[in-house]
Protein backbone atom coordinates (compact mmCIF):
# COMPACT_ATOMS: atom_id res chain seq x y z
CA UNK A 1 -20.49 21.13 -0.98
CA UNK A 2 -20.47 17.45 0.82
CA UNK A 3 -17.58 16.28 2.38
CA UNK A 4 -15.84 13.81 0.34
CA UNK A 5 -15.67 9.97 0.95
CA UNK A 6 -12.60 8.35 1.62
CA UNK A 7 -12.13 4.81 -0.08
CA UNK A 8 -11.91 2.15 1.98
CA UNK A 9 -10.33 -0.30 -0.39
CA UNK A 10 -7.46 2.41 -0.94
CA UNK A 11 -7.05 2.88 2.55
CA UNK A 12 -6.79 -0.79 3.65
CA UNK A 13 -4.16 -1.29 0.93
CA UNK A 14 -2.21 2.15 1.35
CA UNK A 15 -0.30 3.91 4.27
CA UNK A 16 0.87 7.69 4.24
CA UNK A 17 4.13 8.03 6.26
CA UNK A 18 5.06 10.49 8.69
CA UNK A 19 7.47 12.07 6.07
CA UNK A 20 4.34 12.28 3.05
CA UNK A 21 5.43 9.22 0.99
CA UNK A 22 2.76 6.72 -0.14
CA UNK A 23 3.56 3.51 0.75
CA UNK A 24 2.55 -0.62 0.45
CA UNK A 25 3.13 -3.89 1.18
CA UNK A 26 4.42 -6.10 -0.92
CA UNK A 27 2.70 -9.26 -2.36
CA UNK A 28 2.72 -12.94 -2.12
CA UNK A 29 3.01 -13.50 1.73
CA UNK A 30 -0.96 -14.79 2.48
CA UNK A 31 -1.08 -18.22 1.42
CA UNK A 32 1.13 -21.05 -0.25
CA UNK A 33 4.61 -20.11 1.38
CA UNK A 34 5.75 -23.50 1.93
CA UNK A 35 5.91 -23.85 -2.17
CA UNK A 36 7.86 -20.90 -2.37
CA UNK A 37 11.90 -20.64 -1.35
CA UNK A 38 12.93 -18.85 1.51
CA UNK A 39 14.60 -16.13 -0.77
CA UNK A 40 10.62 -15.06 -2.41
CA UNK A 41 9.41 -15.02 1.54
CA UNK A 42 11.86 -12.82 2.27
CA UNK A 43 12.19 -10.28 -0.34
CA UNK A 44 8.41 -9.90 -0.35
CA UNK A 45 8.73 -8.77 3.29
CA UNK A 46 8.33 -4.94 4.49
CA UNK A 47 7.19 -1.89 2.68
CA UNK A 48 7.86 -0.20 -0.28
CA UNK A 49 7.34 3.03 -1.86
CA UNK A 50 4.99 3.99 -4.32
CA UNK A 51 5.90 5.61 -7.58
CA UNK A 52 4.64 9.40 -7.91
CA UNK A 53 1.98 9.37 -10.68
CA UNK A 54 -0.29 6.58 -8.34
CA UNK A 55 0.95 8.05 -5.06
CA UNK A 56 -1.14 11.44 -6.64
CA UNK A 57 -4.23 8.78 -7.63
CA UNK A 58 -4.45 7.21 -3.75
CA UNK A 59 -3.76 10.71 -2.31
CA UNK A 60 -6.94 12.08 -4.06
CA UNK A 61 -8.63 8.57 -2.90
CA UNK A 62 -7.54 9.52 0.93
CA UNK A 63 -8.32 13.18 1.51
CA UNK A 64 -8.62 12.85 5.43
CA UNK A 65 -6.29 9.90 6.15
């Protein structure tokens, strides 16, 4: 049986932490940010969790990462 292929588009987009949770970053901080208010820029800073039934999907996506 062949060794199976990691996605690359998952993998740029997801992170596994040390602990096992699936995690992302948030949207809306590439372009545009002087039309948006300071309160958008900041909230849309950091990571966040995944929820569980797509944290299964991207695990299956990422076997060896």
């Amino acid at each position: 049986m062949p060794k199976m292929k990691t996605r690359r588009s998952v993998a740029k987009r997801y992170f596994i932490s040390s602990s096992g949770k699936v995690r992302r970053c948030k949207c809306g901080r590439r372009h545009q940010l002087e039309h948006k208010t300071p309160k958008i820029k900041r909230t849309s800073k950091g990571l966040v969790e995944v929820f569980p039934a797509l944290a299964r999907k991207v695990r299956l996506m990422m076997p060896y990462v």
